[in-house]
PDB file of N, CA and C in Angstrom:
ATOM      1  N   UNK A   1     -13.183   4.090 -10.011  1.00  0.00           N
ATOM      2  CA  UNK A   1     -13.106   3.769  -8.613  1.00  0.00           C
ATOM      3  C   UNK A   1     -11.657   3.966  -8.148  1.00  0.00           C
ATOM      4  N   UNK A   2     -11.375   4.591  -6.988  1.00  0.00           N
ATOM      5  CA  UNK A   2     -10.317   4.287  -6.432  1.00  0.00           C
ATOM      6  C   UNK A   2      -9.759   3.484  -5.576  1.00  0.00           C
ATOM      7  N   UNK A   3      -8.513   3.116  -5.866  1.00  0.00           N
ATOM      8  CA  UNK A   3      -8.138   1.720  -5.463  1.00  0.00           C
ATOM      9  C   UNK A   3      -6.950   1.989  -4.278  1.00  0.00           C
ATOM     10  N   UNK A   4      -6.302   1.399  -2.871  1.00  0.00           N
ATOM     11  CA  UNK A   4      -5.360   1.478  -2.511  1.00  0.00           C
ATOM     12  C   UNK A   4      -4.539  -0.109  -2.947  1.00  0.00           C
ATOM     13  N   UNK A   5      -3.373   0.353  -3.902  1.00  0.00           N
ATOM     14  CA  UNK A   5      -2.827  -1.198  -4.405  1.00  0.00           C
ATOM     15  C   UNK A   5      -0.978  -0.592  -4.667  1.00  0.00           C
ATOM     16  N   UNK A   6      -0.568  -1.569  -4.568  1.00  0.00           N
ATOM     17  CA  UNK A   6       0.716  -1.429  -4.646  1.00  0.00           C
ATOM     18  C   UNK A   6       1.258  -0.890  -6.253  1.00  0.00           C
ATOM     19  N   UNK A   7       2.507  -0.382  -5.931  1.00  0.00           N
ATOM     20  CA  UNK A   7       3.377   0.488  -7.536  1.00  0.00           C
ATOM     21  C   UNK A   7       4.789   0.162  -7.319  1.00  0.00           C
ATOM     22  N   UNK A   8       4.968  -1.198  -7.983  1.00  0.00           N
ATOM     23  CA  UNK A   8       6.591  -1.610  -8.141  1.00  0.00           C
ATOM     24  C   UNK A   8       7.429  -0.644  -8.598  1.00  0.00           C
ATOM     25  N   UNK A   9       8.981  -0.413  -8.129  1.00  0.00           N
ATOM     26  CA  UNK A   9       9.580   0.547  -8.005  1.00  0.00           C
ATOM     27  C   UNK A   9      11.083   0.192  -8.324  1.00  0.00           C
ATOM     28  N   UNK A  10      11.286  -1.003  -7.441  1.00  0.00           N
ATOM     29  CA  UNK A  10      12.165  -1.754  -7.070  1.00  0.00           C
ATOM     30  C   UNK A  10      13.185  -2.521  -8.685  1.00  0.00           C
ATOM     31  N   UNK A  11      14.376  -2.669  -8.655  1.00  0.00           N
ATOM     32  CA  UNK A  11      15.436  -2.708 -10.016  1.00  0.00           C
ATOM     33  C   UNK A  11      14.639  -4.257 -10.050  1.00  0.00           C
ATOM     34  N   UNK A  12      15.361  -4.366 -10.854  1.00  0.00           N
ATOM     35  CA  UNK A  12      15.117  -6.040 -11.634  1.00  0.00           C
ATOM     36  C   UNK A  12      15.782  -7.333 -10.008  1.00  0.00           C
ATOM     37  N   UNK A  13      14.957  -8.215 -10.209  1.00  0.00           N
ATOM     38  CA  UNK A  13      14.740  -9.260  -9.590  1.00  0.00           C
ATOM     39  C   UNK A  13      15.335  -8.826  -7.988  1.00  0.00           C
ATOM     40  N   UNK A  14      14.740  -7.443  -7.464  1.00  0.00           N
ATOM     41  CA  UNK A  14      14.743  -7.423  -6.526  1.00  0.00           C
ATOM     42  C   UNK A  14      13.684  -5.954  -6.021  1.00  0.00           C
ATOM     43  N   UNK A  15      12.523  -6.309  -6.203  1.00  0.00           N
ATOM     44  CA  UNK A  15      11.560  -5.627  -5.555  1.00  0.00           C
ATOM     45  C   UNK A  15      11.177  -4.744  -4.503  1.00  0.00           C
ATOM     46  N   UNK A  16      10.787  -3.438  -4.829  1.00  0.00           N
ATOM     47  CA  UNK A  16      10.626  -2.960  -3.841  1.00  0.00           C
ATOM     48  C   UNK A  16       9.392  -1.955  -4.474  1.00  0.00           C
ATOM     49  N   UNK A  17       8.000  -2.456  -3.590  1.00  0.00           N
ATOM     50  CA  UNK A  17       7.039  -1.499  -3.789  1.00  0.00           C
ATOM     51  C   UNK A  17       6.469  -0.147  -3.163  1.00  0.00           C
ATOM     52  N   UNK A  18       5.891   0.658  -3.284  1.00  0.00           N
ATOM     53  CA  UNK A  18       4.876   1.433  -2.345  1.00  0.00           C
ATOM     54  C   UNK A  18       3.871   1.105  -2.799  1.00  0.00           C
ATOM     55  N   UNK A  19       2.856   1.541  -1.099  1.00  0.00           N
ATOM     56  CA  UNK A  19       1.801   1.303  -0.975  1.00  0.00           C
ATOM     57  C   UNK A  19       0.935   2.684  -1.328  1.00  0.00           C
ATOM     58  N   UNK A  20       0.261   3.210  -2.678  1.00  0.00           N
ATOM     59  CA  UNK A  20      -0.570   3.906  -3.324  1.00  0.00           C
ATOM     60  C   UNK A  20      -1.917   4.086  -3.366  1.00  0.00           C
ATOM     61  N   UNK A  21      -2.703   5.566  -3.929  1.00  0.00           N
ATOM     62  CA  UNK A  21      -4.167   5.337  -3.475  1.00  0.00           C
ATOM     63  C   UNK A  21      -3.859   5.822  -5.049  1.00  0.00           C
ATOM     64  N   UNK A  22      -4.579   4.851  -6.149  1.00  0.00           N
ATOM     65  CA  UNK A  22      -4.631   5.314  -7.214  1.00  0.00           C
ATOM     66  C   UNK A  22      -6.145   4.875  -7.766  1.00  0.00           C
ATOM     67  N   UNK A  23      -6.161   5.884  -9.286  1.00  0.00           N
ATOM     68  CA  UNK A  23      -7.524   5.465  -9.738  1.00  0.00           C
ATOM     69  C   UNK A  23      -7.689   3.954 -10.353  1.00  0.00           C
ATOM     70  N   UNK A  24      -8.251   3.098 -10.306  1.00  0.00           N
ATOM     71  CA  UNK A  24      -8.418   1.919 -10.944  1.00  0.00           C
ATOM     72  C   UNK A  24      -8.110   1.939 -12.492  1.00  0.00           C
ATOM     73  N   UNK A  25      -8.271   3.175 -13.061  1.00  0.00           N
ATOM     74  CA  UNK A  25      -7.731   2.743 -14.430  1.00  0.00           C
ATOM     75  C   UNK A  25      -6.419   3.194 -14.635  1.00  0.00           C
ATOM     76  N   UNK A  26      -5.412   3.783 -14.218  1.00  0.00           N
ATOM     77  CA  UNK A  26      -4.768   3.982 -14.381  1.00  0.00           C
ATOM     78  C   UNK A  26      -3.436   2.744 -14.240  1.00  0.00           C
ATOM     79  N   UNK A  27      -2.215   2.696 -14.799  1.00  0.00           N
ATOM     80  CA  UNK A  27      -1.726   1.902 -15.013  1.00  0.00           C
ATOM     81  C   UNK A  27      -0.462   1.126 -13.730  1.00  0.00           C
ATOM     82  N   UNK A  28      -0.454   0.332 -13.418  1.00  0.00           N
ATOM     83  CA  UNK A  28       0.348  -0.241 -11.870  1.00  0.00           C
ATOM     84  C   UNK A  28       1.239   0.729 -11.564  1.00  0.00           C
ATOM     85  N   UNK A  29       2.319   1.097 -12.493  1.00  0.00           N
ATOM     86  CA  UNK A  29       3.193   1.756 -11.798  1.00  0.00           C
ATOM     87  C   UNK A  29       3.101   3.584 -12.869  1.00  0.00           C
ATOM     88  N   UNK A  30       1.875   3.795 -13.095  1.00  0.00           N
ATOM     89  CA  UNK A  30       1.567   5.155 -13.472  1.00  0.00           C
ATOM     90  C   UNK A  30       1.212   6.156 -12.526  1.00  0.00           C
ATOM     91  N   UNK A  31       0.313   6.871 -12.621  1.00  0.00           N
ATOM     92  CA  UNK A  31       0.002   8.254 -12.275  1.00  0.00           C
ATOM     93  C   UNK A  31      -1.026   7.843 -10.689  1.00  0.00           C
ATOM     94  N   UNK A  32      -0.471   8.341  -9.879  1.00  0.00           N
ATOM     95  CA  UNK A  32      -1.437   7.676  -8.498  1.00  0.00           C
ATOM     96  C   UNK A  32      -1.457   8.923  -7.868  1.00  0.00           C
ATOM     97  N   UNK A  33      -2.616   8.869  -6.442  1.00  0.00           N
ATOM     98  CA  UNK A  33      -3.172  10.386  -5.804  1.00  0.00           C
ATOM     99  C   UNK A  33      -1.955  10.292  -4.481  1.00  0.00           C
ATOM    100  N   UNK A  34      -1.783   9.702  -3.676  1.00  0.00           N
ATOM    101  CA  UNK A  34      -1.167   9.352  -2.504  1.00  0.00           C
ATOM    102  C   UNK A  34      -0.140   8.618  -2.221  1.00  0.00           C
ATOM    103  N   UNK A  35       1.293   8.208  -1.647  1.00  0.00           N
ATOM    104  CA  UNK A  35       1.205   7.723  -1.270  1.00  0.00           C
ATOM    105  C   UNK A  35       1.473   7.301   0.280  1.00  0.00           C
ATOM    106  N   UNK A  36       1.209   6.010   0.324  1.00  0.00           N
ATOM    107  CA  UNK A  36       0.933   5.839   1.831  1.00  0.00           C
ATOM    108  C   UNK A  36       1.790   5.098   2.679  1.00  0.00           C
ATOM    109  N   UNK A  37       2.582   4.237   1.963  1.00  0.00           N
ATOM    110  CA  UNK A  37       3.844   3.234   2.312  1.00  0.00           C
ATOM    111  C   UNK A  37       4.540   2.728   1.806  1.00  0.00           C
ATOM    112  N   UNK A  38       5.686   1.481   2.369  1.00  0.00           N
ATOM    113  CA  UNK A  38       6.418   0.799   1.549  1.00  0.00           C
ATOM    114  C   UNK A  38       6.330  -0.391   2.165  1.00  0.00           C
ATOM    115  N   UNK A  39       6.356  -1.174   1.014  1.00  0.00           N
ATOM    116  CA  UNK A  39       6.455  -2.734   0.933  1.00  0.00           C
ATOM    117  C   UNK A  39       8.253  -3.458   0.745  1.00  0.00           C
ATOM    118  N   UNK A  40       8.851  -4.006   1.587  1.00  0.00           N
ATOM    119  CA  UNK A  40       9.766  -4.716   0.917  1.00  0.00           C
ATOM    120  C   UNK A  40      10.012  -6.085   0.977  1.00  0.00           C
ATOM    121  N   UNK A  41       9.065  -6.729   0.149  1.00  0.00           N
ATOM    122  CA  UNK A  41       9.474  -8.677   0.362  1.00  0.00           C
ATOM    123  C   UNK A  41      10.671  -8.988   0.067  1.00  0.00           C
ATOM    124  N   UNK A  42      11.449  -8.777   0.079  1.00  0.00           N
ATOM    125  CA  UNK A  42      12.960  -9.364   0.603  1.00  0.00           C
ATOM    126  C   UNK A  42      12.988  -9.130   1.962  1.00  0.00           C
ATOM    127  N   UNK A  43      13.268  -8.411   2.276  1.00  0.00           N
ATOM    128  CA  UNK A  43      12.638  -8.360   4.531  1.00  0.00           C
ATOM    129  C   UNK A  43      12.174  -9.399   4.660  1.00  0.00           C
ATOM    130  N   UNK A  44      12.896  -9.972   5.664  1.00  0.00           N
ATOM    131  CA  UNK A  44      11.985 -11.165   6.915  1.00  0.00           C
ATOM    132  C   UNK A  44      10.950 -10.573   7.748  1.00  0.00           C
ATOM    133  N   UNK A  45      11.585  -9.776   8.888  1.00  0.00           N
ATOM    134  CA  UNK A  45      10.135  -8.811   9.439  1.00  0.00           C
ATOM    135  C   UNK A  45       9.900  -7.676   9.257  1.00  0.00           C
ATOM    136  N   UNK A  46       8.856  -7.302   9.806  1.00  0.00           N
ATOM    137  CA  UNK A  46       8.824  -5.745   9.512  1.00  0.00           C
ATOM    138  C   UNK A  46       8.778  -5.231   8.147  1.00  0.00           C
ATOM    139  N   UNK A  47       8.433  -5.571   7.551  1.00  0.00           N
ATOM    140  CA  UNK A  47       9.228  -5.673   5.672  1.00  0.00           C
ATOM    141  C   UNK A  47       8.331  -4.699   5.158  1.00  0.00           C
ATOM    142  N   UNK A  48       6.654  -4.073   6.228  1.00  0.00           N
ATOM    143  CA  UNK A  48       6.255  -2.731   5.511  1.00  0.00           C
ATOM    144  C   UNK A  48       6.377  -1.763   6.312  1.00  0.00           C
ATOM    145  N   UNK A  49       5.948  -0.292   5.691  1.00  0.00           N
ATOM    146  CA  UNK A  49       5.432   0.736   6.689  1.00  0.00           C
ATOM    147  C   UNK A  49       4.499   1.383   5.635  1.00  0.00           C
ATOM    148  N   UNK A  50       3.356   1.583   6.746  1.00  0.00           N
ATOM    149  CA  UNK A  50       1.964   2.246   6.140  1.00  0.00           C
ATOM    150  C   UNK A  50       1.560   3.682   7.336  1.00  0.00           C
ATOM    151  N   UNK A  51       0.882   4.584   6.013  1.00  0.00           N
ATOM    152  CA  UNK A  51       0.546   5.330   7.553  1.00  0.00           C
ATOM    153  C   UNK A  51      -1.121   4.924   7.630  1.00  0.00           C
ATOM    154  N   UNK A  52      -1.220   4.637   8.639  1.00  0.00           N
ATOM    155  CA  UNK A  52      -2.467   3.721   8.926  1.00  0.00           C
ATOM    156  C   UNK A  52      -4.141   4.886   9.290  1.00  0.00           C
ATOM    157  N   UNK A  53      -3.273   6.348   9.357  1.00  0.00           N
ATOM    158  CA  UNK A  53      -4.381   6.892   9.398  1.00  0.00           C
ATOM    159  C   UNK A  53      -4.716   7.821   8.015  1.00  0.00           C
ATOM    160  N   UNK A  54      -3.852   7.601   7.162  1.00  0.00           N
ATOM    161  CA  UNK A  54      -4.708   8.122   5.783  1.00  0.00           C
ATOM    162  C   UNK A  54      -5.193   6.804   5.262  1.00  0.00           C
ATOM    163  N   UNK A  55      -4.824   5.717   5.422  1.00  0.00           N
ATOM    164  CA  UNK A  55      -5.687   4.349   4.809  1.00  0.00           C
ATOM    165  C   UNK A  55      -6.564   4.325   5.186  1.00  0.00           C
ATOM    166  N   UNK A  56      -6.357   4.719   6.607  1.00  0.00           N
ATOM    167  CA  UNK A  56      -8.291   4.711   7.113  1.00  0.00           C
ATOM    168  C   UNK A  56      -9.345   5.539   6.319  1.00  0.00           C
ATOM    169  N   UNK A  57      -8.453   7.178   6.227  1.00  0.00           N
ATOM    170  CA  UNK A  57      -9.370   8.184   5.455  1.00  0.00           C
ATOM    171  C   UNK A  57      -9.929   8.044   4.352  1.00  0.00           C
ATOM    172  N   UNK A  58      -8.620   6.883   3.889  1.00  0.00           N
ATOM    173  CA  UNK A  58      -8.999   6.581   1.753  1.00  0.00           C
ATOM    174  C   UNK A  58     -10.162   6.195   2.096  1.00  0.00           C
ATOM    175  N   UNK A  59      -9.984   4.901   2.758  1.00  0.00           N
ATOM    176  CA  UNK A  59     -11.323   3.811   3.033  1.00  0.00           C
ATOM    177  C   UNK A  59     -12.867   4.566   3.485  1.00  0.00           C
ATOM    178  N   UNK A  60     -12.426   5.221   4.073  1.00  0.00           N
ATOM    179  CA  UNK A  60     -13.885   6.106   4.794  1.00  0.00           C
ATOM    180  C   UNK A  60     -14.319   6.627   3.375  1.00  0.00           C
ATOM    181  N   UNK A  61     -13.160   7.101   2.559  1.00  0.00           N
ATOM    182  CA  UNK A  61     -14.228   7.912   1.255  1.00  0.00           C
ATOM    183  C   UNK A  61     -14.416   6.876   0.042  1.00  0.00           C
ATOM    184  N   UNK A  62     -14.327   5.518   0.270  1.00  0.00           N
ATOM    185  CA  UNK A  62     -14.468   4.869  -0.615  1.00  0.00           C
ATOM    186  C   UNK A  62     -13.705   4.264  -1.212  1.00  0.00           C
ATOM    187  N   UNK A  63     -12.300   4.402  -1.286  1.00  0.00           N
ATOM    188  CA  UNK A  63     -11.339   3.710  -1.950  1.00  0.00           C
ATOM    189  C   UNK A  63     -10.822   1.856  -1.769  1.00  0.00           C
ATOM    190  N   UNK A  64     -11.555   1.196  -2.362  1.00  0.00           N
ATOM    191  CA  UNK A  64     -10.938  -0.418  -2.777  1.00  0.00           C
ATOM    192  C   UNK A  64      -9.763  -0.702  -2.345  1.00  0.00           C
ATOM    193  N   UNK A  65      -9.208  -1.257  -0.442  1.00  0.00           N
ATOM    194  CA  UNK A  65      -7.536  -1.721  -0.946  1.00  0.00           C
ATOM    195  C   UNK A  65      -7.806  -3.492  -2.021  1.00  0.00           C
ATOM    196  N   UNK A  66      -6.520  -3.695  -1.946  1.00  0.00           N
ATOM    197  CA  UNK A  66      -6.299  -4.528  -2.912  1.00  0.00           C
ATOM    198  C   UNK A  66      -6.370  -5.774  -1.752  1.00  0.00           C
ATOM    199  N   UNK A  67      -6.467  -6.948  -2.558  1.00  0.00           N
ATOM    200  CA  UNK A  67      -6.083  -7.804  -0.965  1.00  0.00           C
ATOM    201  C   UNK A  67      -4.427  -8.219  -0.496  1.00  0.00           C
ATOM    202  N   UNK A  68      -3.518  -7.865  -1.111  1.00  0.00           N
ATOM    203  CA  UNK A  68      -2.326  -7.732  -0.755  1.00  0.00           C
ATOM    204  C   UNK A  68      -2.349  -5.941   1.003  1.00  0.00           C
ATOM    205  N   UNK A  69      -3.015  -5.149   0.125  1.00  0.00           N
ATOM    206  CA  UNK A  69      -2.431  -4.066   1.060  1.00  0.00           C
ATOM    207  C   UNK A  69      -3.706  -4.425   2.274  1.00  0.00           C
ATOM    208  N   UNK A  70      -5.293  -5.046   1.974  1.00  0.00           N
ATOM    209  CA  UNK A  70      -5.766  -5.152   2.892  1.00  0.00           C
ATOM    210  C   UNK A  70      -5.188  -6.361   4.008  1.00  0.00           C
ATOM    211  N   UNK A  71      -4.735  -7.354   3.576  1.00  0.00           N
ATOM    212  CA  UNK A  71      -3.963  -8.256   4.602  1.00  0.00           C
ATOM    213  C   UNK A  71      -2.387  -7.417   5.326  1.00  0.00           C
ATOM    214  N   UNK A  72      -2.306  -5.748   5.113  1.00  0.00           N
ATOM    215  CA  UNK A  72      -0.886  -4.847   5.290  1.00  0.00           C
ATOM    216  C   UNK A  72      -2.133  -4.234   6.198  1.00  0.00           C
ATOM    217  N   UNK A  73      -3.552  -3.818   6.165  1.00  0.00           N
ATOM    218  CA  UNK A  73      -3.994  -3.049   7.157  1.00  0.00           C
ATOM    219  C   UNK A  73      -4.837  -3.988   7.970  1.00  0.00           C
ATOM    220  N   UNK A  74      -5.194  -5.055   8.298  1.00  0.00           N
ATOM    221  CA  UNK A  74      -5.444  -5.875   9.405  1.00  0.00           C
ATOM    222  C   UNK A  74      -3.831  -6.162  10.007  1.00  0.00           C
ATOM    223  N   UNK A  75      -3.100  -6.269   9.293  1.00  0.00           N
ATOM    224  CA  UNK A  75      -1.399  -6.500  10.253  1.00  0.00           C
ATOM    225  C   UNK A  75      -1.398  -5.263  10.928  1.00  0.00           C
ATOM    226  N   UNK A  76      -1.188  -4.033   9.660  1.00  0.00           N
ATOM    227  CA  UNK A  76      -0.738  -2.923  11.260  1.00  0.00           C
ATOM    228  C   UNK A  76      -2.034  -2.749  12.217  1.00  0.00           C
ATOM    229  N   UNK A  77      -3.207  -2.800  12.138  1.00  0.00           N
ATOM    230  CA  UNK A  77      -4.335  -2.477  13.266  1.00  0.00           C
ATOM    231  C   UNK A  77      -3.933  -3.284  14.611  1.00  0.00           C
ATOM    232  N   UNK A  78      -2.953  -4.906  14.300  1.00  0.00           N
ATOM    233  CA  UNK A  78      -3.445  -6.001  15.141  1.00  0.00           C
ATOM    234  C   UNK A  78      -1.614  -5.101  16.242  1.00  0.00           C
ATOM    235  N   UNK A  79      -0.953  -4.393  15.426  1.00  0.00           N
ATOM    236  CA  UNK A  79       0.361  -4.515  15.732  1.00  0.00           C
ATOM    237  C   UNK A  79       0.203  -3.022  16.710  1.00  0.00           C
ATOM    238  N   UNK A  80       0.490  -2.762  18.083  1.00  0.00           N
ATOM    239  CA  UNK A  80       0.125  -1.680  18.801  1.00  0.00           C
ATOM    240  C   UNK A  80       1.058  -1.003  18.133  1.00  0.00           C
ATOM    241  N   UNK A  81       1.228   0.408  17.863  1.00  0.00           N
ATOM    242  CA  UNK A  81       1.944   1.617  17.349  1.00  0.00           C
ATOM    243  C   UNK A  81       2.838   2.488  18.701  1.00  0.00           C
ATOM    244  N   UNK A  82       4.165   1.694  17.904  1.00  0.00           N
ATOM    245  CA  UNK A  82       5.820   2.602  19.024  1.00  0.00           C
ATOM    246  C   UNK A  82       5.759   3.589  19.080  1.00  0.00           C
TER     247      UNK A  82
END
């Protein structure tokens, strides 16, 4: 199955992920098809960017987000686009 889930990137005790469309077995920060954004929890706001119309496409063909990146695509839908 394919999954959209995050791939830590970021040095030691300071994090920084992207947001990935990878296969479910493959390993967190291994071999992935897409990717689609970035995550940075150290940021107060604004702290991702997704592109919100290939998440849609993953999703249309089936791809699982995670519930971290699905609570990242109800935020950007609710947030109008600058």
């Amino acid at each position: 199955m394919v999954r959209i889930r995050l791939k830590r990137v970021g040095a030691k005790n300071h994090p920084v992920y992207r947001i990935v469309v990878a296969d479910s077995r493959s390993p967190r920060d291994g071999k992935f098809i897409e990717e689609l954004g970035t995550y940075q929890p150290s940021k107060q706001d604004n702290n991702f960017a997704l592109d919100l119309d290939r998440a849609d496409y993953w999703v249309r063909q089936g791809a699982q987000p995670s519930e971290t990146v699905a609570s990242f695509l109800r935020k950007a839908r609710r947030i109008p686009a600058s």
